[in-house]
Protein backbone atom coordinates (compact mmCIF):
# COMPACT_ATOMS: atom_id res chain seq x y z
CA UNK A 1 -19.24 48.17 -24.39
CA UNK A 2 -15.54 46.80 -25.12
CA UNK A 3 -14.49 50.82 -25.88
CA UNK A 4 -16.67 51.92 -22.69
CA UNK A 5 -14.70 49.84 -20.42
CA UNK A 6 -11.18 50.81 -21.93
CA UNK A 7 -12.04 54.52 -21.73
CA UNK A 8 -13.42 54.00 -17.94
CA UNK A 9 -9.69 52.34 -17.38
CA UNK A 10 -11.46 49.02 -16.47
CA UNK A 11 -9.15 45.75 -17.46
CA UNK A 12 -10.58 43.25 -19.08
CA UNK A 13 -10.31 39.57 -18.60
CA UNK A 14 -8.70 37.65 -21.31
CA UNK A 15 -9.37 34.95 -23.01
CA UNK A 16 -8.87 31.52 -20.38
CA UNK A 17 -9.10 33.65 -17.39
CA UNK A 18 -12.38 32.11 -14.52
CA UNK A 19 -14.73 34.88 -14.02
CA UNK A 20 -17.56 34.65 -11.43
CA UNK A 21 -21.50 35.75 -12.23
CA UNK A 22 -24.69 35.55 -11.54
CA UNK A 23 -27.67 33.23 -13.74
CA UNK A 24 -30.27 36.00 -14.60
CA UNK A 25 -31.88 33.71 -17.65
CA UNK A 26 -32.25 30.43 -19.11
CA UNK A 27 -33.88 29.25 -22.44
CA UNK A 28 -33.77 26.39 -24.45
CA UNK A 29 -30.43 28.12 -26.53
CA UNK A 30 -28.50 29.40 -23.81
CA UNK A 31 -27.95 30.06 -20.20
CA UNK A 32 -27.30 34.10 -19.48
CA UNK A 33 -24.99 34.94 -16.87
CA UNK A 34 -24.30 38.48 -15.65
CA UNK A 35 -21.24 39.33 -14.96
CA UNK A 36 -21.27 42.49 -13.25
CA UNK A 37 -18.95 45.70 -14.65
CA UNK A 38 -17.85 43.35 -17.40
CA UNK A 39 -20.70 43.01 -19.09
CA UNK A 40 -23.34 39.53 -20.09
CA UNK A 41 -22.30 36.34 -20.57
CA UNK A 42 -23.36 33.52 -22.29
CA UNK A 43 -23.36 30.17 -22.30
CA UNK A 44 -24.60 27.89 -24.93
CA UNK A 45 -26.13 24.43 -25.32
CA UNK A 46 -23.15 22.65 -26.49
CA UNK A 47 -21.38 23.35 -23.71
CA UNK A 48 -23.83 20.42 -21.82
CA UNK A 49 -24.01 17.70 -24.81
CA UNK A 50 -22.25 15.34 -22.31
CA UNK A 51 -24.07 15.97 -19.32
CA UNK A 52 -27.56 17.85 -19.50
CA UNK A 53 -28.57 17.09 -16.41
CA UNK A 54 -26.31 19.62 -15.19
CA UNK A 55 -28.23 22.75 -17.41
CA UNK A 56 -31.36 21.67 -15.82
CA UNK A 57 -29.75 21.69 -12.48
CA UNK A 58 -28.65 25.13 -12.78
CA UNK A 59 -31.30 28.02 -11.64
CA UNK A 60 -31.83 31.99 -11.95
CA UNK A 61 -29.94 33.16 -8.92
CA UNK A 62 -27.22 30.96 -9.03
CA UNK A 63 -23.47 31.88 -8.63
CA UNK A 64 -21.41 30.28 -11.00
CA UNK A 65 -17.25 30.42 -12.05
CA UNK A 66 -17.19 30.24 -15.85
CA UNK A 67 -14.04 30.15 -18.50
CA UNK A 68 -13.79 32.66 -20.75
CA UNK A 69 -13.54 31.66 -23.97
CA UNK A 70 -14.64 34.58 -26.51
CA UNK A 71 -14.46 38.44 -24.79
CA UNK A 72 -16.67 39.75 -27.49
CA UNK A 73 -18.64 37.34 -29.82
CA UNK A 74 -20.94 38.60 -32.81
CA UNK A 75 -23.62 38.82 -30.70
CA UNK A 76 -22.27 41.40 -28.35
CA UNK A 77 -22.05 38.73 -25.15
CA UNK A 78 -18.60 37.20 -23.58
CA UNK A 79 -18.98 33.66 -24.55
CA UNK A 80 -18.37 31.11 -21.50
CA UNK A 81 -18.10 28.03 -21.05
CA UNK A 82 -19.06 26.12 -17.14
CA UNK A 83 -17.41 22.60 -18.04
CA UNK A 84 -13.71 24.31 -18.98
CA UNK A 85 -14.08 26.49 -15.80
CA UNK A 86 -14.81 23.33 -13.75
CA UNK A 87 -12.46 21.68 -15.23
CA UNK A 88 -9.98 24.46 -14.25
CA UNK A 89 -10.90 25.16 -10.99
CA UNK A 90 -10.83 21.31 -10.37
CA UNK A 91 -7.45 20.78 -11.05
CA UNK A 92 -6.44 24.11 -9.06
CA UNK A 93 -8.03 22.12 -6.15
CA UNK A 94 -6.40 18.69 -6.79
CA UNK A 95 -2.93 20.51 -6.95
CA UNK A 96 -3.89 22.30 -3.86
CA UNK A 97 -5.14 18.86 -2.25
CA UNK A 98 -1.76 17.43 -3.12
CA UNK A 99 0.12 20.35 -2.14
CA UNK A 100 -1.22 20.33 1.39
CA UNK A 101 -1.40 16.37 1.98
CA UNK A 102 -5.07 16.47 2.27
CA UNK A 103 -7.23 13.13 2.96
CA UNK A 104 -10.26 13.28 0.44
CA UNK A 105 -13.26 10.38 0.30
CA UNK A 106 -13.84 9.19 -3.74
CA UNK A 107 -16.33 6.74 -4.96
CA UNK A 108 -14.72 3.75 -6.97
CA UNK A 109 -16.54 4.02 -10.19
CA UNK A 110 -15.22 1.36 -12.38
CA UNK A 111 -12.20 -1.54 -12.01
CA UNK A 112 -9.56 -2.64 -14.19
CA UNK A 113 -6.92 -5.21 -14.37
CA UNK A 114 -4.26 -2.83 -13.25
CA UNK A 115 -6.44 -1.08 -9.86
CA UNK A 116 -9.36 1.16 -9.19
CA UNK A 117 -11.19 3.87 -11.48
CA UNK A 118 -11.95 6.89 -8.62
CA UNK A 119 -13.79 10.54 -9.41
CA UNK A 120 -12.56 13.47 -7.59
CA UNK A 121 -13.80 17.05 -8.17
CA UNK A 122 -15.63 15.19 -11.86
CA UNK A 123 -12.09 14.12 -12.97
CA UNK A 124 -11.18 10.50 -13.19
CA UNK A 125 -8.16 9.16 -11.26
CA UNK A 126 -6.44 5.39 -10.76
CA UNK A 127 -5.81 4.06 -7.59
CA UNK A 128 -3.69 1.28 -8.35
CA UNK A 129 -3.54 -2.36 -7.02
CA UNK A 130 0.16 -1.34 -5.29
CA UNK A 131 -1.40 1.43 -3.65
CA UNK A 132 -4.43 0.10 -1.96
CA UNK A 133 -4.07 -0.46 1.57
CA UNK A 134 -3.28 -4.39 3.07
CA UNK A 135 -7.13 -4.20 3.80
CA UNK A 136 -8.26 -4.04 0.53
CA UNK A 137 -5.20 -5.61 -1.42
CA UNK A 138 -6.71 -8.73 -2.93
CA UNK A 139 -5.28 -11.86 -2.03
CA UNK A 140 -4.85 -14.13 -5.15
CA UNK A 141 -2.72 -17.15 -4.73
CA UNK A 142 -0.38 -16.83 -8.06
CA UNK A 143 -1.42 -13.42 -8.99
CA UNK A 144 -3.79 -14.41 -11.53
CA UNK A 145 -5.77 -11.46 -13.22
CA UNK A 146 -8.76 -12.61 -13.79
CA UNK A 147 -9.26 -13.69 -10.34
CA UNK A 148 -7.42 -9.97 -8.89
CA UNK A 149 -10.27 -8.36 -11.50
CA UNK A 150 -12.80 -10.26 -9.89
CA UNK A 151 -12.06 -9.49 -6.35
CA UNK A 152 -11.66 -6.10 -7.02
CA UNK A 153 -15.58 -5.98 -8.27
CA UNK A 154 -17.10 -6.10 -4.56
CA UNK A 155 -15.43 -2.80 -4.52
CA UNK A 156 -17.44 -0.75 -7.42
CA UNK A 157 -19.79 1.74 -5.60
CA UNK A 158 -17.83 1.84 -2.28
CA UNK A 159 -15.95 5.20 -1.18
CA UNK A 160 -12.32 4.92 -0.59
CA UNK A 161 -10.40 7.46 2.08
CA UNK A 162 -7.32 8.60 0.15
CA UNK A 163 -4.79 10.61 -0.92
CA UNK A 164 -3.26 12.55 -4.32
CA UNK A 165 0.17 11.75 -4.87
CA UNK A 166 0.83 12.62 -8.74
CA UNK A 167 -1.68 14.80 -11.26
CA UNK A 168 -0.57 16.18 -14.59
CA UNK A 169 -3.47 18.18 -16.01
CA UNK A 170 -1.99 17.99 -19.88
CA UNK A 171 -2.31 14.75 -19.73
CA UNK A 172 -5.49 14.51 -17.77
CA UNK A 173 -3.46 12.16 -15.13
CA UNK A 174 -4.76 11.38 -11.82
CA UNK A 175 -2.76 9.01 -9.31
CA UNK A 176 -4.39 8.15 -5.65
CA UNK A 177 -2.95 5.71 -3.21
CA UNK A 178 -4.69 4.29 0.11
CA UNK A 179 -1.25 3.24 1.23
CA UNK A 180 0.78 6.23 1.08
CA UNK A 181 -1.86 7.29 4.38
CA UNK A 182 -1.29 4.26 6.12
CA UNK A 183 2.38 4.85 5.99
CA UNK A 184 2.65 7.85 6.99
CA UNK A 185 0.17 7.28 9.99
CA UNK A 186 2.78 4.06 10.38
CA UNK A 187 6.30 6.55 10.50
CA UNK A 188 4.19 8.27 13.13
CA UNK A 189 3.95 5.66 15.31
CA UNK A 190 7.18 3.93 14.45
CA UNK A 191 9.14 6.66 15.71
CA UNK A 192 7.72 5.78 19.48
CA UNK A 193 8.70 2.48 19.01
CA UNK A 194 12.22 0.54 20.35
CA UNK A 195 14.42 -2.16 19.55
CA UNK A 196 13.77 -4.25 22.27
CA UNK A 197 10.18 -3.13 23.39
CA UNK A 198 7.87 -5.38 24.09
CA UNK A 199 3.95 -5.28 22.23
CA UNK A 200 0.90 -6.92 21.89
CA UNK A 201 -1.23 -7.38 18.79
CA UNK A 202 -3.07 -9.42 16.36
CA UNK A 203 -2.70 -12.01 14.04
CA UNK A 204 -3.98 -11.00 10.75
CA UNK A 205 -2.37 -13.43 8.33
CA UNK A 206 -0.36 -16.14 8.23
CA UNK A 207 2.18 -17.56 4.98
CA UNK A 208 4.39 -20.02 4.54
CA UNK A 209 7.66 -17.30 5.53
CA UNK A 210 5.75 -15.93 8.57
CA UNK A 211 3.10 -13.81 10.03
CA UNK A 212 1.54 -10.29 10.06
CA UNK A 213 0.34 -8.72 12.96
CA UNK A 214 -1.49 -5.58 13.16
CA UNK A 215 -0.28 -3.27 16.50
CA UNK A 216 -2.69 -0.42 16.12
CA UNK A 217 -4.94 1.20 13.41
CA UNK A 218 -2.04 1.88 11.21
CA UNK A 219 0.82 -0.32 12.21
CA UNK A 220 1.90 -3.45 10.97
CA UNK A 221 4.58 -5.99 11.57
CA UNK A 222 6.23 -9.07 10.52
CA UNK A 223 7.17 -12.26 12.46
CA UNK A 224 9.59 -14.62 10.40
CA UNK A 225 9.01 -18.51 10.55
CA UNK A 226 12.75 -18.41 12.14
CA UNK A 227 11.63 -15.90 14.86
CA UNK A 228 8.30 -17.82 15.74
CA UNK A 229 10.04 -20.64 18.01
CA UNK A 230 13.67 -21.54 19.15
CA UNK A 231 12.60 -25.01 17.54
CA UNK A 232 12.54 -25.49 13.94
CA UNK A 233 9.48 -24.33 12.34
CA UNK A 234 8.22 -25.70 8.88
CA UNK A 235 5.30 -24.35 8.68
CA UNK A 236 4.39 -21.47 10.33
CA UNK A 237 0.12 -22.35 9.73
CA UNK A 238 0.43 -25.33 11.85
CA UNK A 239 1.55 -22.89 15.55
CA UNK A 240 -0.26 -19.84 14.24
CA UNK A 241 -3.67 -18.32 13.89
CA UNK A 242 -5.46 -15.28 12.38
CA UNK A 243 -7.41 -13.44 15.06
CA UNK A 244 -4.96 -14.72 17.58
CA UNK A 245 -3.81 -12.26 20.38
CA UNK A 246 0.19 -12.24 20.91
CA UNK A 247 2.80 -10.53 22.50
CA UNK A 248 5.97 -10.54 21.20
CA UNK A 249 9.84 -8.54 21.13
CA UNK A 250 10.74 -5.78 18.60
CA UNK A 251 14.02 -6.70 16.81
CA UNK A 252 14.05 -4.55 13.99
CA UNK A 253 12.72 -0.92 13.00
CA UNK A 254 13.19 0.24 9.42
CA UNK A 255 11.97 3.30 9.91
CA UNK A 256 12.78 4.61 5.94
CA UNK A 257 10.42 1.86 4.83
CA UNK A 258 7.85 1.97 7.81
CA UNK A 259 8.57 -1.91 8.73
CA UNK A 260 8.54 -3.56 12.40
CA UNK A 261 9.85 -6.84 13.27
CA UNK A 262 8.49 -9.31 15.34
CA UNK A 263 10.35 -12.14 17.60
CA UNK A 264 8.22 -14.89 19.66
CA UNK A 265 11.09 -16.68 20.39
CA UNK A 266 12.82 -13.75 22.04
CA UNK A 267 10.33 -13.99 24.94
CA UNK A 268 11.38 -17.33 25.69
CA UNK A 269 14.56 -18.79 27.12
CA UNK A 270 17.31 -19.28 24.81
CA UNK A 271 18.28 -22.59 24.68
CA UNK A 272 21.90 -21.55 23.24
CA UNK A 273 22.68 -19.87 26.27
CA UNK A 274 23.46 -23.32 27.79
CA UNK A 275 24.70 -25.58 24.92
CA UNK A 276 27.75 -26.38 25.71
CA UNK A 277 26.52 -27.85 29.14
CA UNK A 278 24.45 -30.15 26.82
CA UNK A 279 27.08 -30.41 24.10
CA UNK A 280 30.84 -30.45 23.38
CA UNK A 281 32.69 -30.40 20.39
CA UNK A 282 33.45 -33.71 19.24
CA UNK A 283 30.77 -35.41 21.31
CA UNK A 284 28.89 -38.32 19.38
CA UNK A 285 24.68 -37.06 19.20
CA UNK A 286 21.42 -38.20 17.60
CA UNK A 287 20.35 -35.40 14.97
CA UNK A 288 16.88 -35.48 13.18
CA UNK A 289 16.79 -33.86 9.85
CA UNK A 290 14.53 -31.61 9.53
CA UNK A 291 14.96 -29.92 5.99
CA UNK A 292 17.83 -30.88 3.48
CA UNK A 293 19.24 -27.94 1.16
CA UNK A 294 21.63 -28.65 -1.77
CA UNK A 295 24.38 -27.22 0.75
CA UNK A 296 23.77 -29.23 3.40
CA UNK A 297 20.98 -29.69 5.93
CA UNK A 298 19.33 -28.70 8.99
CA UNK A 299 19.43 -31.16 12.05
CA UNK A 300 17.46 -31.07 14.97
CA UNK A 301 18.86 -31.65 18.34
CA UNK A 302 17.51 -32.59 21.58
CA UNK A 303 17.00 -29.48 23.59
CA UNK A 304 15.82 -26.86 20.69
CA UNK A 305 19.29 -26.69 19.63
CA UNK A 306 19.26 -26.71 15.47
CA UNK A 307 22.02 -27.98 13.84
CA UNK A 308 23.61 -27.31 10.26
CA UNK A 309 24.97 -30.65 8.53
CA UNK A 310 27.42 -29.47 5.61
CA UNK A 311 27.51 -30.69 2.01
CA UNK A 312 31.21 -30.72 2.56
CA UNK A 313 31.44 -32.80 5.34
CA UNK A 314 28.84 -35.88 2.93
CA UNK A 315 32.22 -37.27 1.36
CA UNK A 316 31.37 -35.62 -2.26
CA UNK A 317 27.50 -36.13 -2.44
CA UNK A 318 24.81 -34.41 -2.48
CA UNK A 319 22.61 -33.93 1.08
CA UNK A 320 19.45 -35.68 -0.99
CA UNK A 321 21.69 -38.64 -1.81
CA UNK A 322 22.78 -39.73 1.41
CA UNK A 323 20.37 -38.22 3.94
CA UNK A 324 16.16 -38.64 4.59
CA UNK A 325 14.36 -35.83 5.79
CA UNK A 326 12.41 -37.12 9.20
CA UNK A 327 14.71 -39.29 9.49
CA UNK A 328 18.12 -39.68 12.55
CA UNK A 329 20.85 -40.48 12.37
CA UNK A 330 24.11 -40.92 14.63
CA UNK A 331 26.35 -37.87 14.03
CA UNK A 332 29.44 -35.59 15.98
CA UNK A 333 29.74 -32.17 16.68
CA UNK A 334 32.52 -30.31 14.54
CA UNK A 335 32.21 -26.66 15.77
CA UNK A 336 29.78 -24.46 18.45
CA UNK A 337 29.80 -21.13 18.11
CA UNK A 338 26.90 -19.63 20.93
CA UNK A 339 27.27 -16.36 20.28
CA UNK A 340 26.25 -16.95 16.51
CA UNK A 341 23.49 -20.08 17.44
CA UNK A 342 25.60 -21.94 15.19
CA UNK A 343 26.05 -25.82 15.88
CA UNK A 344 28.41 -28.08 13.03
CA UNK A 345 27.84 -31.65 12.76
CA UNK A 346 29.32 -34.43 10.43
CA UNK A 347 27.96 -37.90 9.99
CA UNK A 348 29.45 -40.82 12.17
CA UNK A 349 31.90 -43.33 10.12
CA UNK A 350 29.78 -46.42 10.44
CA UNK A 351 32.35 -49.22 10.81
CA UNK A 352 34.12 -51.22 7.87
């Protein structure tokens, strides 16, 4: 047959190369495949010791894409092989998947300390914990692992929408991220968005350094605990609330990293823009403090006006030695500077 086809100037496949057929038998020793001008091919049992249920799946009539692996074998047939051609074919289709940015649904299969065990085309990937989307991120107070692990479980069975971003077939590598589609949906949106614009959204979650707030299906922002009120704000759990509607002023785009920024106070009157009809420099106030730093501390004032005691201006101690947070206490105004919402105090000289 080999000399037939040379003399007939046919080319034959090599050795590696996918060749398609038809299944014309199948016995208990091997599945026959016919291959049209090339000849019979065969494939044998072994090629199915780790999954049989796929030989009984396959029928008489079927088309299959096989590997070859043997062009001639001592029994006259091109030997084949179905798992190596799937395996082939699978990563041609990842790479192409990858190539062309393409959104793909795969089942979580299994969970590990580091992410998410996926399948696509029969080929295990890893969706890791820093690419899951802020949906499905778990939130563990400390980052413990054994608690991540376990929240992660509820997962196992579920299909995930995502997308390829890194394969290497030699070293049967698969790397999937949930984020990197949320981010690019976000850049999509971000680029209609202004400094300055005004939006409405939701609360989804609220820390001790601010809150997130989703604007649409793919867009979220950030408010800072400095950006949530004119007056000081120590915690911003006790003003805020997940599930609660808001509208607030854009202040910052980072549009590399996909990031909006959120002011509250921006929609409300500034309280600096008349200071210094409340205050003048050297005028004698009462000042609450409100948080003490080892450089000085923060002192509230009558009118939403913060404040900044110095270290420097505390006689050579230290804030903690001489001041009480919650506590006021008779002070004068050193410096105003509106444009930078900057206000200096210094302690009053209490009399010899």
């Amino acid at each position: 047959m080999k000399d037939l086809l040379i003399k007939e100037g046919f080319d034959l496949p090599k050795a590696g190369q996918i060749v398609q057929g038809e299944v014309i038998n199948i016995s208990k020793s091997a599945v026959f495949i016919d291959l049209g001008p090339i000849g019979i091919g065969i494939v044998y049992p072994g090629q199915f010791y780790d999954n049989p249920d796929r030989m009984k799946s396959i029928k008489k009539g079927d088309k299959v894409s096989t590997m070859l692996i043997e062009l001639e074998n001592e029994d006259g047939y091109r030997e084949l092989s179905l798992k190596a051609a799937q395996l082939t074919t699978a990563w041609q289709d990842i790479q192409e998947k990858m190539e062309k940015g393409e959104l793909i649904t795969t089942l979580i299969i299994n969970i590990n300390k580091g992410g998410l065990i996926v399948e696509v085309n029969g080929i295990q990937g890893f969706l890791p914990l820093s690419q899951l989307s802020s949906e499905h991120y778990p939130k563990v107070d400390g980052g413990d692992i054994t608690k991540i692990v376990q929240s992660l479980q509820k997962f196992k069975g579920q299909e995930f929408t995502v997308k390829i971003i890194d394969f290497n077939e030699s070293e049967n590598k698969l790397i999937v991220s949930e984020r990197a589609i949320k981010e690019a949906a976000a850049k999509e949106e971000l680029v209609k968005l202004n400094v300055g614009d005004e939006v409405e959204g939701e609360i989804t979650e609220v820390t001790d350094f601010g809150a997130f707030v989703r604007l649409n299906n793919s867009l979220d922002a950030l408010i800072h605990s400095s950006e949530i009120d004119w007056k000081f704000i120590d915690n911003p759990k006790d003003v805020l609330r997940i599930g609660e509607k808001i509208k607030a002023k854009i202040i910052n785009l980072d549009l590399n990293a996909g990031r909006v920024f959120l002011s509250l106070k921006a929609l409300k009157e500034d309280p600096w823009l008349k200071v210094e009809e409340q205050y003048q420099v050297g005028s004698k106030v009462k000042g609450k403090v409100i948080k003490i730093r080892q450089n000085g501390a923060f002192i509230e004032l009558p009118g939403d006006i913060i404040g900044v005691l110095p270290a420097s201006e505390l006689g050579g101690k230290s804030p903690a030695e001489v001041l009480e947070q919650g506590k006021e206490y008779d002070m004068a105004i050193v410096n105003i500077d509106t444009k930078e919402h900057k206000l200096s105090l210094t302690l009053e000289k209490k009399p010899e």
